[in-house]
Protein backbone atom coordinates (compact mmCIF):
# COMPACT_ATOMS: atom_id res chain seq x y z
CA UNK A 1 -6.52 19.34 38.97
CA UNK A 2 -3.52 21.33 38.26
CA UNK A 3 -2.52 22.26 34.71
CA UNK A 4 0.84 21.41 32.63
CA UNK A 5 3.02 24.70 32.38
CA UNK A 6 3.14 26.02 28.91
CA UNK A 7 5.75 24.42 26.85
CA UNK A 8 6.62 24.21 23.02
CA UNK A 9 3.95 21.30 22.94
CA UNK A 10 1.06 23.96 24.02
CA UNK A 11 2.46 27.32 21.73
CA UNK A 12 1.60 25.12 18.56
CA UNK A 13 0.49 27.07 15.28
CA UNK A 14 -1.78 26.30 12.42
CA UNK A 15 0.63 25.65 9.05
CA UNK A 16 -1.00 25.65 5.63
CA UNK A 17 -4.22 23.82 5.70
CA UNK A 18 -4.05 22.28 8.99
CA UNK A 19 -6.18 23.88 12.20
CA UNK A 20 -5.19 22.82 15.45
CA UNK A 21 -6.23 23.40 18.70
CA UNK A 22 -4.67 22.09 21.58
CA UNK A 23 -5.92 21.89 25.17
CA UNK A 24 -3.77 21.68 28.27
CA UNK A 25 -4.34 18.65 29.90
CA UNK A 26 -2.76 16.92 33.24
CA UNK A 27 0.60 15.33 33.11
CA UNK A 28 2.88 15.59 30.48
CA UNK A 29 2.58 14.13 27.29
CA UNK A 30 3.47 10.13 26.54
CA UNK A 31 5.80 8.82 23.84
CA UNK A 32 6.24 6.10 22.43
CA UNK A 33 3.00 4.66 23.30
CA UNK A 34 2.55 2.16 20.44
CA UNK A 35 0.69 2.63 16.98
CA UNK A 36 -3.10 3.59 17.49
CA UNK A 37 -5.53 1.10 15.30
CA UNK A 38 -6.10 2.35 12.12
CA UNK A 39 -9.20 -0.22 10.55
CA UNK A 40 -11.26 -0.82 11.00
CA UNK A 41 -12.87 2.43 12.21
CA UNK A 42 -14.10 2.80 15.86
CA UNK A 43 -17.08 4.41 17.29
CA UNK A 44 -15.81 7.85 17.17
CA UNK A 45 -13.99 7.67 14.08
CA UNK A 46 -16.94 6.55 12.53
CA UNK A 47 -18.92 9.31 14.46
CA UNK A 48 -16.43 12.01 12.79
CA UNK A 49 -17.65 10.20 9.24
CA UNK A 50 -21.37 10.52 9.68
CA UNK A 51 -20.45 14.43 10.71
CA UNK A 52 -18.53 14.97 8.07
CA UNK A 53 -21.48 13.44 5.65
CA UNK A 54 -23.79 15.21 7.57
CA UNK A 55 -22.08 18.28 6.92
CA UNK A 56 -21.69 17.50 2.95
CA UNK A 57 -25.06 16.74 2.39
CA UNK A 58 -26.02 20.08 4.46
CA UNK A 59 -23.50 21.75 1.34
CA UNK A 60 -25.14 19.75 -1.24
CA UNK A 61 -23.06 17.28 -1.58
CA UNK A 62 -25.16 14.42 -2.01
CA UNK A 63 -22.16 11.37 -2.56
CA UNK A 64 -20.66 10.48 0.86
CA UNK A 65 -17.09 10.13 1.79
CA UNK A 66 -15.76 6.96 0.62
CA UNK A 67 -13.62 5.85 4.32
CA UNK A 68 -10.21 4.66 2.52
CA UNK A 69 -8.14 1.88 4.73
CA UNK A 70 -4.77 2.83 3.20
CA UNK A 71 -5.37 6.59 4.11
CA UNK A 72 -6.62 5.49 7.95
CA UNK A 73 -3.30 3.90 8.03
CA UNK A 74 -1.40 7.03 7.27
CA UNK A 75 -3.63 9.35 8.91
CA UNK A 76 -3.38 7.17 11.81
CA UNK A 77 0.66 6.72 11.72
CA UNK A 78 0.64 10.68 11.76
CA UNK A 79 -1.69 11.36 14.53
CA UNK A 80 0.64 9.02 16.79
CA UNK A 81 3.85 10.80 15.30
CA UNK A 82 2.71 14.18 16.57
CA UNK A 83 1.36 12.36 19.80
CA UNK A 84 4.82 10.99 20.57
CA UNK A 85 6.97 14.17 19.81
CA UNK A 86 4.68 16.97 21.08
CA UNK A 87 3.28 18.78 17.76
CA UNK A 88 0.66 19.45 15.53
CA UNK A 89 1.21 20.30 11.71
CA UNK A 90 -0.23 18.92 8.22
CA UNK A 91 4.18 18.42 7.62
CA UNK A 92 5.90 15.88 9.89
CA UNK A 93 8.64 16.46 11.49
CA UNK A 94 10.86 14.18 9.01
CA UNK A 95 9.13 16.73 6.31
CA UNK A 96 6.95 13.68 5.03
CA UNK A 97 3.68 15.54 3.62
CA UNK A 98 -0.15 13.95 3.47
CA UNK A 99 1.10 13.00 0.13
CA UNK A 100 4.50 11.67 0.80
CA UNK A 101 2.60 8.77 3.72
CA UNK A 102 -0.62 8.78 1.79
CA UNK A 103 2.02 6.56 -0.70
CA UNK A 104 3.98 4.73 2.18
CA UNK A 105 0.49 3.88 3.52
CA UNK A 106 0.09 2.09 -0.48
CA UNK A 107 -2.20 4.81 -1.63
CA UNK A 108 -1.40 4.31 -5.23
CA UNK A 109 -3.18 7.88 -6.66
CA UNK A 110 -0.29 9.78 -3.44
CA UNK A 111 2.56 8.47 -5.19
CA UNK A 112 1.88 8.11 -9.01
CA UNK A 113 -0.36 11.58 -9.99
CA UNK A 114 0.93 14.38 -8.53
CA UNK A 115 -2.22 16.05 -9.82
CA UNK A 116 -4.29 14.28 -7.67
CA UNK A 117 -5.60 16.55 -5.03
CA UNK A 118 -5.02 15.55 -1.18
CA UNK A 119 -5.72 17.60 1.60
CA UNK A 120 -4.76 16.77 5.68
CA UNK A 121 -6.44 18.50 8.78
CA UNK A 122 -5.25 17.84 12.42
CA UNK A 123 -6.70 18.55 15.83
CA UNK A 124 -6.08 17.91 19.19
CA UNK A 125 -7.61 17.97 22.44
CA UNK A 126 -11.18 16.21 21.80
CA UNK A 127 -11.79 13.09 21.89
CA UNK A 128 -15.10 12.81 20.29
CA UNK A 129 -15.70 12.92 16.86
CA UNK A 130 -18.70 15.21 16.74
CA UNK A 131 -16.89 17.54 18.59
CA UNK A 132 -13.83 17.27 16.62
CA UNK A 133 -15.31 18.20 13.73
CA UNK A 134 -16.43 21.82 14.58
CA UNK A 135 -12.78 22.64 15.92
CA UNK A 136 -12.32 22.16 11.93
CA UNK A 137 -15.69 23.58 10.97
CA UNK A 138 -14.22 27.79 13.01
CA UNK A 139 -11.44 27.72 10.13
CA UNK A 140 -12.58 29.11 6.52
CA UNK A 141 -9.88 27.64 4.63
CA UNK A 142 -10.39 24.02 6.46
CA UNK A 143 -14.05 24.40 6.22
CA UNK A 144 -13.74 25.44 2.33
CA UNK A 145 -12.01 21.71 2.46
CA UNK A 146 -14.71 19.39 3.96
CA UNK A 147 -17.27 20.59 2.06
CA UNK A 148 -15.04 20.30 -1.29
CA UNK A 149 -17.09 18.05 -3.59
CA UNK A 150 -14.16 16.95 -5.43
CA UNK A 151 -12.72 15.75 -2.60
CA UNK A 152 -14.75 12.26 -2.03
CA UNK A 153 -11.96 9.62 -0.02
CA UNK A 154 -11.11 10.38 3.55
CA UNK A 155 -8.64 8.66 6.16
CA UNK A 156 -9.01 9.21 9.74
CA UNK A 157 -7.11 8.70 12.57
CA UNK A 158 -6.89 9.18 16.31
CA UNK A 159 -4.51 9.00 19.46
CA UNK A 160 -5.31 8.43 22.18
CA UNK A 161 -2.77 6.74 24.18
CA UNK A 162 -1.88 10.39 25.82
CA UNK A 163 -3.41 12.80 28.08
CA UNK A 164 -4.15 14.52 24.99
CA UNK A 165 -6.10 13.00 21.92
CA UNK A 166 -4.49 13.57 18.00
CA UNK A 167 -6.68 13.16 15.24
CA UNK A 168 -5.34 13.42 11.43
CA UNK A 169 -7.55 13.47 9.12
CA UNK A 170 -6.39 12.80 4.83
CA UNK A 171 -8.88 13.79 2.03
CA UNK A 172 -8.49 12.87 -1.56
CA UNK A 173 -9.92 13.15 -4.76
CA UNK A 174 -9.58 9.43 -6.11
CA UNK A 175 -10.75 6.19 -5.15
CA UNK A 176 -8.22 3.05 -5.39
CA UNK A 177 -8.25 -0.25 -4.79
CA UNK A 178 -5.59 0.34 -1.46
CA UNK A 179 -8.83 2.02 0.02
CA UNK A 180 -11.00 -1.48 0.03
């Protein structure tokens, strides 16, 4: 199995509060491959949940992520963005933020309380959700994030229409009725 040469989709580096990791796969990368599913949550998604409680409740965190539909859709929408044009960052390449499509996707807290904190984490390279979520875990400031209590709503979302999987994932402090 021969590997891609380096390109600018392989040199990618970790901006603000976003890890990535990316691994160098066969091929070269797909585009426009068609939106990934956002809800409901598949296996692995939901895999990447329990972890992420699992993790919590190992902090002390005893209430569990609430999984939030609008922010699946706009963590979802973001993984396939940086699957189609080769990158990895918390800012999209149109300079939309986590909170900017947190309020496209119709999360209501995004757009009207700029006060309401919202965090984003991306990865790449692993298509499993329990092994996503220790590419996340290595990073201090991204770890310091998951186990934030006052972060309690979570989006996910995964790509996986590429030889490399995406996964975005959108915390939040407040629930709304967009999440149900």
């Amino acid at each position: 199995m021969a590997s891609r040469p380096f390109d600018r989709r392989s040199v990618l580096a970790p901006l603000g509060l976003v890890l990535g990791f990316f691994v160098i796969g066969c091929g070269d990368v797909a585009t426009n491959l068609g939106p990934s599913g956002a809800n409901p949550l598949d296996a692995e998604e939901s895999a990447l949940i329990a972890a992420l409680n699992k993790l919590r409740a190992d902090a002390g965190i005893a209430t569990p992520m609430l999984v939030c539909t609008s922010l699946n859709v706009s963590a979802s929408a973001h993984a396939d963005d940086m699957r189609d044009k080769g990158y990895l960052s918390d800012t999209g390449q149109d300079m939309s933020t986590p909170r900017t499509r947190g309020c496209a996707a119709g999360y209501k807290p995004a757009c009207n309380d700029a006060s309401t904190p919202m965090a984003e984490t991306v990865a790449s390279g692993v298509g499993t959700g329990p092994e996503t979520l220790p590419q996340w875990e290595k990073d201090d400031k991204t770890k310091t994030l998951l186990v934030n209590a006052a972060l309690g709503v979570v989006g996910i979302g995964r790509s996986l229409q590429g030889d490399v999987p995406v996964w975005a994932m959108d915390l939040a402090a407040k629930d709304d009725a967009s999440c149900h």
